[in-house]
PDB file of N, CA and C in Angstrom:
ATOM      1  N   UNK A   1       0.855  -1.183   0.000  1.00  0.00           N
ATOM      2  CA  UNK A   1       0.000   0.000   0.000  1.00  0.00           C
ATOM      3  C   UNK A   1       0.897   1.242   0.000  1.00  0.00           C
ATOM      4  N   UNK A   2       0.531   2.074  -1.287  1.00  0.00           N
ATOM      5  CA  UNK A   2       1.619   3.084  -0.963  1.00  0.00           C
ATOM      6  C   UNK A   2       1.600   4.355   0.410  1.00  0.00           C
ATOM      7  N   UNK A   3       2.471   5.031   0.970  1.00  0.00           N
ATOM      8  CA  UNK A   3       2.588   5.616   2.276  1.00  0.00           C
ATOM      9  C   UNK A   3       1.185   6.810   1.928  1.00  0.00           C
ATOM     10  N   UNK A   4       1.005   6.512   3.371  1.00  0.00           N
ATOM     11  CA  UNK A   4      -0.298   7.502   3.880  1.00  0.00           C
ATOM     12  C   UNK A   4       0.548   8.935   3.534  1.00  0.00           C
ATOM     13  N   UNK A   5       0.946   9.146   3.570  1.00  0.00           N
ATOM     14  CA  UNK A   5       1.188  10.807   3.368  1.00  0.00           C
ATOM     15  C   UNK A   5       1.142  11.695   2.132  1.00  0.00           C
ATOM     16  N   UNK A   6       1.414  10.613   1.203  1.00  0.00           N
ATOM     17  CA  UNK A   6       1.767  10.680  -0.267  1.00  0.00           C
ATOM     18  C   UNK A   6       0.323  10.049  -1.039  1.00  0.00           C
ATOM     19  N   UNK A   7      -0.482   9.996   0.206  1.00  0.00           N
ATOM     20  CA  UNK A   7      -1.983   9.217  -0.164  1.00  0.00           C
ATOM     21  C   UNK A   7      -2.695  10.817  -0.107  1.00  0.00           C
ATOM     22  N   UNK A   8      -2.789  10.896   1.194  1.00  0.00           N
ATOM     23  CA  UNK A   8      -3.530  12.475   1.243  1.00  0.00           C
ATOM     24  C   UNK A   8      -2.876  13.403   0.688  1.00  0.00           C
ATOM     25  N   UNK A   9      -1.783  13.279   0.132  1.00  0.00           N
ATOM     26  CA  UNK A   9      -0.877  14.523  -0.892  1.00  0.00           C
ATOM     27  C   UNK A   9      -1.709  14.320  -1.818  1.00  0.00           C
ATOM     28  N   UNK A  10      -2.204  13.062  -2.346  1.00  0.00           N
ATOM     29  CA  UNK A  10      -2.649  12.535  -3.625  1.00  0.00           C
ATOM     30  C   UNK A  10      -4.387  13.158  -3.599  1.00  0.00           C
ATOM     31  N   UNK A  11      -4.735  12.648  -2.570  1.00  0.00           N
ATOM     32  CA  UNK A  11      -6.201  13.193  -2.577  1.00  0.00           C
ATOM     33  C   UNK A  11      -6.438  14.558  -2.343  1.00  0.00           C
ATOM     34  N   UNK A  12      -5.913  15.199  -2.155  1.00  0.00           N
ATOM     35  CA  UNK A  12      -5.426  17.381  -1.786  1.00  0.00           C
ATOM     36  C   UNK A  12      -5.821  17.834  -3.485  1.00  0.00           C
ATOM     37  N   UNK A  13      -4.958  16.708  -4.367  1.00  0.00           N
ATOM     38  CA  UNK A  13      -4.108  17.462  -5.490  1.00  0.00           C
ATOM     39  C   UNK A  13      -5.739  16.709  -6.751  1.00  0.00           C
ATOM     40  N   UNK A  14      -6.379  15.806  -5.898  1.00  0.00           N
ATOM     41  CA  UNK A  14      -7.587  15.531  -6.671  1.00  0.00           C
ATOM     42  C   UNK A  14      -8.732  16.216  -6.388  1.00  0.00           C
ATOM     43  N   UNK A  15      -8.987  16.075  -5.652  1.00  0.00           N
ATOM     44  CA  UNK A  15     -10.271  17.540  -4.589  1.00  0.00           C
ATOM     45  C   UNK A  15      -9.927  18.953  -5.609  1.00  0.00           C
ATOM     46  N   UNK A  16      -8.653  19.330  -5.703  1.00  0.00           N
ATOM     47  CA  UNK A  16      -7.787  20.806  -5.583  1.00  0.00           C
ATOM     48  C   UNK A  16      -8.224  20.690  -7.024  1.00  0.00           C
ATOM     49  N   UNK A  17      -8.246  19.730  -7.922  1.00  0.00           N
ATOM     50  CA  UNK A  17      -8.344  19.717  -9.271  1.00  0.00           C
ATOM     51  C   UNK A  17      -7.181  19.912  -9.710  1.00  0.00           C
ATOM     52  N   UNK A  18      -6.145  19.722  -9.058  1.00  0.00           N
ATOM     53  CA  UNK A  18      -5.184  19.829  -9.700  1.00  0.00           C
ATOM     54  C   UNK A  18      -3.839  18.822 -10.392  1.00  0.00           C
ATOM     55  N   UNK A  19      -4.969  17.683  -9.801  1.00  0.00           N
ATOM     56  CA  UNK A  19      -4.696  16.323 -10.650  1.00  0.00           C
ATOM     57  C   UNK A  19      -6.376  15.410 -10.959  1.00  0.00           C
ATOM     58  N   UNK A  20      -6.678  15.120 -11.802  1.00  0.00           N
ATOM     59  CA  UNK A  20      -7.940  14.573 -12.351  1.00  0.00           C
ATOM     60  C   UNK A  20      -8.353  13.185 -11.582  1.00  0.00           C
ATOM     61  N   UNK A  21      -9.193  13.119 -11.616  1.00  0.00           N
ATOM     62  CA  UNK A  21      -9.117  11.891 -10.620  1.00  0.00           C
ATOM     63  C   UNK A  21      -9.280  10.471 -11.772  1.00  0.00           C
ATOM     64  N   UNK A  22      -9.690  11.048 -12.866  1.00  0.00           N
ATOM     65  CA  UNK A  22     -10.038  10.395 -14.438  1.00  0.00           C
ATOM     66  C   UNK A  22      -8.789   9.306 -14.510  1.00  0.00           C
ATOM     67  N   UNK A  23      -8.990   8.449 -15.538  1.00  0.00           N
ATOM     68  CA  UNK A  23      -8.201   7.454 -16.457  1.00  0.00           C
ATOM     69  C   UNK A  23      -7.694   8.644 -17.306  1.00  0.00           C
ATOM     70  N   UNK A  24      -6.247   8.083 -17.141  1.00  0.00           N
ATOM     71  CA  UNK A  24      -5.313   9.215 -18.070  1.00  0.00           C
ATOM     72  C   UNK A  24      -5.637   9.133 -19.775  1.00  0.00           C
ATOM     73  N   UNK A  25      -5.633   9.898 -20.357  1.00  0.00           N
ATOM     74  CA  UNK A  25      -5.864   9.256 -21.695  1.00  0.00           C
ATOM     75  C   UNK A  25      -4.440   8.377 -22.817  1.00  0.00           C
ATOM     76  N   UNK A  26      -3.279   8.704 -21.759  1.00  0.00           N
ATOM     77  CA  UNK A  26      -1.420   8.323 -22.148  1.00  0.00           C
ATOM     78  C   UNK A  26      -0.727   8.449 -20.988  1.00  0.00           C
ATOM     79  N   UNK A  27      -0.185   7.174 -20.410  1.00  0.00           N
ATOM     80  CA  UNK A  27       0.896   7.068 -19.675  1.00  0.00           C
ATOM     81  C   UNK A  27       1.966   6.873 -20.182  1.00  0.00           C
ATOM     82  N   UNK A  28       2.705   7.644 -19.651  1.00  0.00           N
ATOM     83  CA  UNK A  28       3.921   6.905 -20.009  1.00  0.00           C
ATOM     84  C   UNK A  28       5.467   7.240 -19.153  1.00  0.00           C
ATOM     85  N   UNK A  29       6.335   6.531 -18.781  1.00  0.00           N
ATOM     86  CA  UNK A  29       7.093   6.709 -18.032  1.00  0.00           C
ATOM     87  C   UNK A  29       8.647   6.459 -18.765  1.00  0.00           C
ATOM     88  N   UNK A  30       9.716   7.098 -17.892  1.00  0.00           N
ATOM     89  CA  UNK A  30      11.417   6.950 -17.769  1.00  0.00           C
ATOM     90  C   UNK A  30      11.789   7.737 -17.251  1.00  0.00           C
ATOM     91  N   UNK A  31      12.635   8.526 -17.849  1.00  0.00           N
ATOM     92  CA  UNK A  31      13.917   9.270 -17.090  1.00  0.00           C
ATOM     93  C   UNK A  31      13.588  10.464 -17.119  1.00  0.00           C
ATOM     94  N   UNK A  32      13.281  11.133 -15.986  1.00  0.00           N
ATOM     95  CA  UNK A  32      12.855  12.578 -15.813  1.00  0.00           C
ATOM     96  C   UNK A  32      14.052  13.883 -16.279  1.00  0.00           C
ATOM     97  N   UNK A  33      13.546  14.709 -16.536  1.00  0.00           N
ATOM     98  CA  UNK A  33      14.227  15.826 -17.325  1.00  0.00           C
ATOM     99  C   UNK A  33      14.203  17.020 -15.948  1.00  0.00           C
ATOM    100  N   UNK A  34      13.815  16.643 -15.270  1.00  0.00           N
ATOM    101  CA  UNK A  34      13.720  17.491 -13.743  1.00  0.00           C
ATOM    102  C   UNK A  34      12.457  18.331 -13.732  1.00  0.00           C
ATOM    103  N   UNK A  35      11.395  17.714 -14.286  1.00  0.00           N
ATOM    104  CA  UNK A  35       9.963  18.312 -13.806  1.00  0.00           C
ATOM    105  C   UNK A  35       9.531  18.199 -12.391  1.00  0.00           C
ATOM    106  N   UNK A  36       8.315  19.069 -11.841  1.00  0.00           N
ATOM    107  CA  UNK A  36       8.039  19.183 -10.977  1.00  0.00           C
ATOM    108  C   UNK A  36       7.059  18.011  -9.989  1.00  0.00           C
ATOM    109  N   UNK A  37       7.216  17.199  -9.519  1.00  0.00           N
ATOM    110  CA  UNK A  37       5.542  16.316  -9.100  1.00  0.00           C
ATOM    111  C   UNK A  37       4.462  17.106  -8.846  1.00  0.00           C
ATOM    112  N   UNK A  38       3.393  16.628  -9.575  1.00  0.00           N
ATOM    113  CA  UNK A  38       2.002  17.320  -9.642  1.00  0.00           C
ATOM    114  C   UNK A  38       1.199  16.829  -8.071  1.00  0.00           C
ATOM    115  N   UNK A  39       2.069  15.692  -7.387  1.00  0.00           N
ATOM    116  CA  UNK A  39       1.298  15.020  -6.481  1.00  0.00           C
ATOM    117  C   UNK A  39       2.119  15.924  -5.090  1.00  0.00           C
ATOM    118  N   UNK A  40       3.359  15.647  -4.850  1.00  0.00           N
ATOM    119  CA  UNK A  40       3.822  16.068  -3.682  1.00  0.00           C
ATOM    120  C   UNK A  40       4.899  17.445  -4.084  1.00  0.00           C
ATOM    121  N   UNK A  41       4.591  18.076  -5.016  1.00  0.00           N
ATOM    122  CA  UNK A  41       5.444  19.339  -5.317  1.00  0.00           C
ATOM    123  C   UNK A  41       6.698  19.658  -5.519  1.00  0.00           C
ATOM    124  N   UNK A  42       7.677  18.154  -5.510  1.00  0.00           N
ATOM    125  CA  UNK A  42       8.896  18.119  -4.908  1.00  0.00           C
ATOM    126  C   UNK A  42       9.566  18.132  -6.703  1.00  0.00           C
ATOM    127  N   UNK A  43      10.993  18.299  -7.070  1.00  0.00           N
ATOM    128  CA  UNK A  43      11.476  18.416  -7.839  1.00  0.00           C
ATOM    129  C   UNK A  43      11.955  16.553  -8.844  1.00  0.00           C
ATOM    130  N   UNK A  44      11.574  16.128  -9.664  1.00  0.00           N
ATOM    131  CA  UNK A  44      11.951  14.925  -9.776  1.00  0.00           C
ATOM    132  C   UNK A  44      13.448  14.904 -10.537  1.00  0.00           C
ATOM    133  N   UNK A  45      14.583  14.561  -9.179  1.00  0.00           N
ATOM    134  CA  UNK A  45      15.650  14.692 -10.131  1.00  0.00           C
ATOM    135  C   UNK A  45      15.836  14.180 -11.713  1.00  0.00           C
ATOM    136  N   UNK A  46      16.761  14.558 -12.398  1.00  0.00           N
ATOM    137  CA  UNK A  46      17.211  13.982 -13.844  1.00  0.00           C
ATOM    138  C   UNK A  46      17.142  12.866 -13.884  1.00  0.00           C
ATOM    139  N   UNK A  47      16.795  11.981 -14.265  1.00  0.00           N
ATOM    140  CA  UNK A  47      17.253  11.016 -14.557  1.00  0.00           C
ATOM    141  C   UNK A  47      16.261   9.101 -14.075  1.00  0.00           C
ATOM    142  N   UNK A  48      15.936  10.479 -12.981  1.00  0.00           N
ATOM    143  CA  UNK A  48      15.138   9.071 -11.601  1.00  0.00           C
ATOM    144  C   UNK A  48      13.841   8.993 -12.697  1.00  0.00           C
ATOM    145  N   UNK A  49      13.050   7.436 -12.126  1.00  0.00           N
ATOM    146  CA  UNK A  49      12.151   7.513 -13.231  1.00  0.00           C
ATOM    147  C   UNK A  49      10.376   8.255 -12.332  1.00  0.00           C
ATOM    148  N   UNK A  50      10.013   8.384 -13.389  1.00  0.00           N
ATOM    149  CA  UNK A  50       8.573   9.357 -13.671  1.00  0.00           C
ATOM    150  C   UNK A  50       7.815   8.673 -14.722  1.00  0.00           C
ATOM    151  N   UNK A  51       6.661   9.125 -14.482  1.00  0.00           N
ATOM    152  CA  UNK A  51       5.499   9.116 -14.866  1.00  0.00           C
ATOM    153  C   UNK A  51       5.042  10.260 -15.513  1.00  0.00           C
ATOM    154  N   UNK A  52       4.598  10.345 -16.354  1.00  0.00           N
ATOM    155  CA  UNK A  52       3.790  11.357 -17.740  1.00  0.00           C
ATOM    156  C   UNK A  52       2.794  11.058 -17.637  1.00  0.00           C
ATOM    157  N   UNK A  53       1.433  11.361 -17.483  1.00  0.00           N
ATOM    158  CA  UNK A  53       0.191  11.686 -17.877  1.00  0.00           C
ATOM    159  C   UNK A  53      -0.383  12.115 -18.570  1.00  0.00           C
ATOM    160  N   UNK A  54      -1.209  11.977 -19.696  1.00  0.00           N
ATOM    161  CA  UNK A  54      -1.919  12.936 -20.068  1.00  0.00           C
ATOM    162  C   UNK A  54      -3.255  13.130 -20.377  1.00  0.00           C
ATOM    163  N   UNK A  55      -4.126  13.841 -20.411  1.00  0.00           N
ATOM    164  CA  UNK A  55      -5.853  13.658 -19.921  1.00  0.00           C
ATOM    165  C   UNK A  55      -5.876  14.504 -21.247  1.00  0.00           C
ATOM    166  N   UNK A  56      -7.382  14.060 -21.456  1.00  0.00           N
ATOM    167  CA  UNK A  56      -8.162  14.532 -22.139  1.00  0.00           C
ATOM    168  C   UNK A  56      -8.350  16.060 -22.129  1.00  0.00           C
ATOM    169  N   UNK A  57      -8.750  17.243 -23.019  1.00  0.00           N
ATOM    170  CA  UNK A  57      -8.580  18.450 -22.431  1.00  0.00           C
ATOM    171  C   UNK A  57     -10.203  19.308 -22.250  1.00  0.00           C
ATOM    172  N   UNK A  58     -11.144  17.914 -22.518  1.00  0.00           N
ATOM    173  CA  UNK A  58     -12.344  18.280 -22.159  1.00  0.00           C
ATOM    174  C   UNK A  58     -12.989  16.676 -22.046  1.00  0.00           C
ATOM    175  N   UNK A  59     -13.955  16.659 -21.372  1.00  0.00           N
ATOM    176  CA  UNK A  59     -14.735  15.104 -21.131  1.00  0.00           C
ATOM    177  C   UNK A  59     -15.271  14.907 -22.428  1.00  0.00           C
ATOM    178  N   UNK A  60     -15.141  14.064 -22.798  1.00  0.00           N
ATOM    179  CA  UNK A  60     -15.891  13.178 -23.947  1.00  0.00           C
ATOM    180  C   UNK A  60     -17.312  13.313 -23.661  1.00  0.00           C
ATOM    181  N   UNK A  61     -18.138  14.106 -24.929  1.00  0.00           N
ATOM    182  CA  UNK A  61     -19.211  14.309 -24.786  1.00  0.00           C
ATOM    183  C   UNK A  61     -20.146  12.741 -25.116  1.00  0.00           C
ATOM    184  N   UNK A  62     -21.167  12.551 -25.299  1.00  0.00           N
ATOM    185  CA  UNK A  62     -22.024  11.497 -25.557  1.00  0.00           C
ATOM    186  C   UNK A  62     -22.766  11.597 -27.388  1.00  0.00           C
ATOM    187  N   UNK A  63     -22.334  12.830 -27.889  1.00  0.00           N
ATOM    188  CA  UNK A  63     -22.751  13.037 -29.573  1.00  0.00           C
ATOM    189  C   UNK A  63     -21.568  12.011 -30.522  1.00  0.00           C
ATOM    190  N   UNK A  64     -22.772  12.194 -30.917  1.00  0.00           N
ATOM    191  CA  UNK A  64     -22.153  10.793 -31.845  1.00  0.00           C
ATOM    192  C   UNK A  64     -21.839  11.594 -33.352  1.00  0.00           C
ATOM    193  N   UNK A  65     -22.137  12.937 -33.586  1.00  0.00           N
ATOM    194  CA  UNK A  65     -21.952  13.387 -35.061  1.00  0.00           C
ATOM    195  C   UNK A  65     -20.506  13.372 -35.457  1.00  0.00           C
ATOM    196  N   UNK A  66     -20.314  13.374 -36.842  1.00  0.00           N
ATOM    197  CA  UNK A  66     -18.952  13.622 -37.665  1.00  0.00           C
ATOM    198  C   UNK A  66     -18.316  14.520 -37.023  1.00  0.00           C
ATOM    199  N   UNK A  67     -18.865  15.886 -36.666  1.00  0.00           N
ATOM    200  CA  UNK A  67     -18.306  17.239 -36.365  1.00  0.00           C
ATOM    201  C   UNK A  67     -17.889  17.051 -34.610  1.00  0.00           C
ATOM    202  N   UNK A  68     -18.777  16.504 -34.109  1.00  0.00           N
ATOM    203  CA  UNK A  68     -17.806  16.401 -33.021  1.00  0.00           C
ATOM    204  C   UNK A  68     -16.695  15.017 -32.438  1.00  0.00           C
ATOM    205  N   UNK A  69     -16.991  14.024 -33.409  1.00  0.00           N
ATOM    206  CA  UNK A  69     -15.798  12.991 -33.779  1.00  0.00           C
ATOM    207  C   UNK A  69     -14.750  13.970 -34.308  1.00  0.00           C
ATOM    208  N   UNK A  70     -14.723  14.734 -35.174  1.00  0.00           N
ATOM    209  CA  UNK A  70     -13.739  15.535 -35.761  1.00  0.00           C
ATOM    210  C   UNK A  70     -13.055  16.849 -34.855  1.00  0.00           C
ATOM    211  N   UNK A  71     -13.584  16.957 -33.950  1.00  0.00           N
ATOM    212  CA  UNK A  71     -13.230  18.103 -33.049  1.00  0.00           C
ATOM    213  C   UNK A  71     -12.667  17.378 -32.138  1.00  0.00           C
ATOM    214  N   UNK A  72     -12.917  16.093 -31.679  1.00  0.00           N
ATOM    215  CA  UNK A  72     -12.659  15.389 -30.437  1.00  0.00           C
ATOM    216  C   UNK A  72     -10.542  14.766 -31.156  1.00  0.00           C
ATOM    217  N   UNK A  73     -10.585  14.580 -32.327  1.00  0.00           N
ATOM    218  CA  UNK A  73      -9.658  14.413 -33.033  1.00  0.00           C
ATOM    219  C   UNK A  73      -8.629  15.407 -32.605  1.00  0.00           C
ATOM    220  N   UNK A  74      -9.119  16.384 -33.422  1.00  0.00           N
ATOM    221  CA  UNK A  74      -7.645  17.541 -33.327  1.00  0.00           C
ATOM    222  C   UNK A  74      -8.068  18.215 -32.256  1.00  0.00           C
ATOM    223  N   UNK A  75      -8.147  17.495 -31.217  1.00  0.00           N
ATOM    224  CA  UNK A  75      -8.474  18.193 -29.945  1.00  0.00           C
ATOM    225  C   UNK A  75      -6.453  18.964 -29.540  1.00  0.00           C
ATOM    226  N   UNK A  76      -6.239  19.458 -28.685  1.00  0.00           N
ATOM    227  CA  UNK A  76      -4.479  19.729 -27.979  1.00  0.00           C
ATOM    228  C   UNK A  76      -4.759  18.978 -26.673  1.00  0.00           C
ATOM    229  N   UNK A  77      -3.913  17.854 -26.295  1.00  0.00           N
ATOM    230  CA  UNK A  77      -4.207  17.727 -24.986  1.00  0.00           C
ATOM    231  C   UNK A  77      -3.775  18.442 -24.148  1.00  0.00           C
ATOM    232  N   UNK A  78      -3.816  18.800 -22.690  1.00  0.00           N
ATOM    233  CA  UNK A  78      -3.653  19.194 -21.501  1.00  0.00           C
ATOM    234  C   UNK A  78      -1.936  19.196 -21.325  1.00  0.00           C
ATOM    235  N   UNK A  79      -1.300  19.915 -20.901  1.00  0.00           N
ATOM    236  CA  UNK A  79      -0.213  20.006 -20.637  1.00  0.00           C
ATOM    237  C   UNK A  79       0.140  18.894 -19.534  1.00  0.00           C
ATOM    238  N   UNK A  80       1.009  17.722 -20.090  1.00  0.00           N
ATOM    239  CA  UNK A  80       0.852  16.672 -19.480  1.00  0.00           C
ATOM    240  C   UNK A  80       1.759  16.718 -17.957  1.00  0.00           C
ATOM    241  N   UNK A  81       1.355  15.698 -16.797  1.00  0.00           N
ATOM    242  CA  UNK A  81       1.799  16.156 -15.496  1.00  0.00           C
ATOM    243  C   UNK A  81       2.778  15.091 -15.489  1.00  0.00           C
ATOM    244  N   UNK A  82       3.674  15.478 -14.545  1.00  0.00           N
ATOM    245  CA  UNK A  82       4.552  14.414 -14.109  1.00  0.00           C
ATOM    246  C   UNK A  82       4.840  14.189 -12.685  1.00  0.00           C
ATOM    247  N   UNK A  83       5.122  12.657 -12.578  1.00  0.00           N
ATOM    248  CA  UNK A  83       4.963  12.266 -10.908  1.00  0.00           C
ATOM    249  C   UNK A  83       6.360  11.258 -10.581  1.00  0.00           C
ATOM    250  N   UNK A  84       6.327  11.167  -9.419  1.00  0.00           N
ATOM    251  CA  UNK A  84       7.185  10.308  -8.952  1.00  0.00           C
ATOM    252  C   UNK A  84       6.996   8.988  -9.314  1.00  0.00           C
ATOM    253  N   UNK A  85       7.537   8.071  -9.563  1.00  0.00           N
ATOM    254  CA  UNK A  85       6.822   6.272  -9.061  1.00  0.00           C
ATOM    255  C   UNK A  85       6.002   6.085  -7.786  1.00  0.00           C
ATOM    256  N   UNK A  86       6.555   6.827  -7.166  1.00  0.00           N
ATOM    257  CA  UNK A  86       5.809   6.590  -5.444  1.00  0.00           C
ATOM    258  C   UNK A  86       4.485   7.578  -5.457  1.00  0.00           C
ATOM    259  N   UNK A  87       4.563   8.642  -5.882  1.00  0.00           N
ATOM    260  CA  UNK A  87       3.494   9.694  -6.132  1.00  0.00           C
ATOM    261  C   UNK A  87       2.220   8.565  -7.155  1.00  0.00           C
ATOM    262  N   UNK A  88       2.820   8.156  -8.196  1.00  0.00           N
ATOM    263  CA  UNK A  88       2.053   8.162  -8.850  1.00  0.00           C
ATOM    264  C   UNK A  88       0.945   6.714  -8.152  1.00  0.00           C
ATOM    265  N   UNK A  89       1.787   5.809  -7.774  1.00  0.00           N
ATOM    266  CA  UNK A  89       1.225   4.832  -6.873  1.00  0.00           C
ATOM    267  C   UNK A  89       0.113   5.500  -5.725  1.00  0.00           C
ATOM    268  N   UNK A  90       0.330   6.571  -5.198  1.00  0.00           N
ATOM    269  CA  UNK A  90      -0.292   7.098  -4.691  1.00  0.00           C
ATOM    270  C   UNK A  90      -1.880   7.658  -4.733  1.00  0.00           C
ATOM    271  N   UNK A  91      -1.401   8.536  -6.383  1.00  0.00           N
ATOM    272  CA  UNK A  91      -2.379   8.843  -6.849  1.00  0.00           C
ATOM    273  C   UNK A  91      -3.370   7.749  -7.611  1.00  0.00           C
ATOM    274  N   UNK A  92      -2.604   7.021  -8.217  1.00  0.00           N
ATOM    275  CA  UNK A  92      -3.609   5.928  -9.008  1.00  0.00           C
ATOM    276  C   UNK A  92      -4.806   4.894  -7.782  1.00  0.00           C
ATOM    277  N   UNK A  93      -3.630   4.741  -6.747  1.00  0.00           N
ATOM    278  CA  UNK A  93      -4.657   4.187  -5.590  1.00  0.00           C
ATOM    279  C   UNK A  93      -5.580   5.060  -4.923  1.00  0.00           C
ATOM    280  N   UNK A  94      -5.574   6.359  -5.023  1.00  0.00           N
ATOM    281  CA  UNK A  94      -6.341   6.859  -4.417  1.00  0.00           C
ATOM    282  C   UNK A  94      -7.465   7.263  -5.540  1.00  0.00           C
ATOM    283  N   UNK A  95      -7.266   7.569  -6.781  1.00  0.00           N
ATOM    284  CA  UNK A  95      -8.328   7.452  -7.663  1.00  0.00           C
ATOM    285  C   UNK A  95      -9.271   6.271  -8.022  1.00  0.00           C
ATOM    286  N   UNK A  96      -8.562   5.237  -7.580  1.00  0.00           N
ATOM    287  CA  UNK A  96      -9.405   4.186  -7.433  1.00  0.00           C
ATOM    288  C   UNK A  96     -10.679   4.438  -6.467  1.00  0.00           C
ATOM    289  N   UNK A  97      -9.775   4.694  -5.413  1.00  0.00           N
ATOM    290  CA  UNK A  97     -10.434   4.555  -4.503  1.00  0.00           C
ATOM    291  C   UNK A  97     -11.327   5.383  -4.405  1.00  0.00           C
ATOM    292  N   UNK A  98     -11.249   6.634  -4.861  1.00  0.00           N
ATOM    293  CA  UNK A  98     -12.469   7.461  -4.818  1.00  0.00           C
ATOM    294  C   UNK A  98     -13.571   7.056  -6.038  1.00  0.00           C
ATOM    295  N   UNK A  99     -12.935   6.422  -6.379  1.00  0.00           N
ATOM    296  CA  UNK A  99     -13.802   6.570  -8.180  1.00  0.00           C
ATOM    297  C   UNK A  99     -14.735   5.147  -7.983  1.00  0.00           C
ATOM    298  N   UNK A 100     -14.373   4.424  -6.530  1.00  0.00           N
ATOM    299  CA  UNK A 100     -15.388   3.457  -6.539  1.00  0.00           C
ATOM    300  C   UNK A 100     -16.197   3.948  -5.092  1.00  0.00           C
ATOM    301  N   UNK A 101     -15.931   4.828  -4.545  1.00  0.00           N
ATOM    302  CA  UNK A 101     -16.401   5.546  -3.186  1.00  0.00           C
ATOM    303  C   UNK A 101     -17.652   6.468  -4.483  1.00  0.00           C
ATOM    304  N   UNK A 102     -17.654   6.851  -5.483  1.00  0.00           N
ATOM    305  CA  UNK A 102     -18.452   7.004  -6.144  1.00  0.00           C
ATOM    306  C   UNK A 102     -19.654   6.604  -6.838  1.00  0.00           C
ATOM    307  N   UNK A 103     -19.161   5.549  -7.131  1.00  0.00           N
ATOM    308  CA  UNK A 103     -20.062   5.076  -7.549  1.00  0.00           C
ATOM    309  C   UNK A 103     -20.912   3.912  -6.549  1.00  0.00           C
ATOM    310  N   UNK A 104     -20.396   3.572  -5.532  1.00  0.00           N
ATOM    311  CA  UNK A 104     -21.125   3.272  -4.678  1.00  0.00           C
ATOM    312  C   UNK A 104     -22.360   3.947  -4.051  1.00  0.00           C
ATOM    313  N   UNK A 105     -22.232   5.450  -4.155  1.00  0.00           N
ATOM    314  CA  UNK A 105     -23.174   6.256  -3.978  1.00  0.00           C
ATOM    315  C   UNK A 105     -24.054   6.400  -4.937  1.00  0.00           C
ATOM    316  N   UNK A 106     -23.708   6.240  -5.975  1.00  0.00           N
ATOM    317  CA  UNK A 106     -24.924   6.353  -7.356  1.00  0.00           C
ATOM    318  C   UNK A 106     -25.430   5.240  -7.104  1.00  0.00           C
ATOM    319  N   UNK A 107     -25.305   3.936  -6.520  1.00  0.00           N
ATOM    320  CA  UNK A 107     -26.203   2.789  -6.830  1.00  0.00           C
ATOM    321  C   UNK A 107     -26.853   2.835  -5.386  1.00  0.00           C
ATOM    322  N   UNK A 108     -26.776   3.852  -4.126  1.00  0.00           N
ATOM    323  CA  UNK A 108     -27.409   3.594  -3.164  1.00  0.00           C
ATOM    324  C   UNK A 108     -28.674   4.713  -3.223  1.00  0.00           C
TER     325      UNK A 108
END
C-alpha cells in the first residue's frame, strides 16, 4: 500500500483539481528531465524515473456526429503532469479509490 502521506498529498491534489481523478488518456514513463511532481510538489531529479500523464482536455461528450468525432480528433491535450513512481502509486490508488467511493453512492 503506498505511504499515507503521499496518499492524502494525492487526494489534496484531486479535490484541488489539480490532478484529475479520471483514467489518463497516455501514460507513459522513464527518465525525468527534472519536472516538478504534480502530487507532492517536490522536484523529480534527472534522470530518476517518472510518470507522464496525459488527460483529455475536455470530457468526452455522448454526440455521436462527424463534427464532433472531428473536433474530439484535433483536440491539444492538456499540458501533461509528471509524478514520482511513489506519487504516482499514490495517486492511481487513491483514484481508485475514490472513483469506486463514487459510484457506490450512485447505486445507493
Amino acid at each position: 500500500m503506498p505511504d499515507p502521506i503521499l496518499r492524502e498529498k494525492a487526494r489534496e491534489a484531486i479535490h484541488s483539481g489539480r490532478l484529475p481523478g479520471a483514467v489518463p488518456r497516455r501514460t507513459l514513463s522513464g527518465p525525468s528531465a527534472g519536472a516538478t511532481c504534480a502530487v507532492c510538489r517536490e522536484p523529480i531529479p534527472c534522470g530518476e524515473m517518472e510518470f507522464e500523464l496525459e488527460f483529455r482536455a475536455r470530457a468526452a461528450t455522448d454526440e455521436k456526429s462527424l463534427r464532433d468525432t472531428l473536433d474530439r480528433l484535433h483536440e491539444t491535450p492538456e499540458v501533461p503532469v509528471h509524478l514520482h513512481d511513489r506519487c504516482f502509486a499514490a495517486w492511481d490508488f487513491e483514484r481508485i479509490k475514490l472513483g469506486g467511493a463514487a459510484a457506490r453512492r450512485r447505486s445507493t
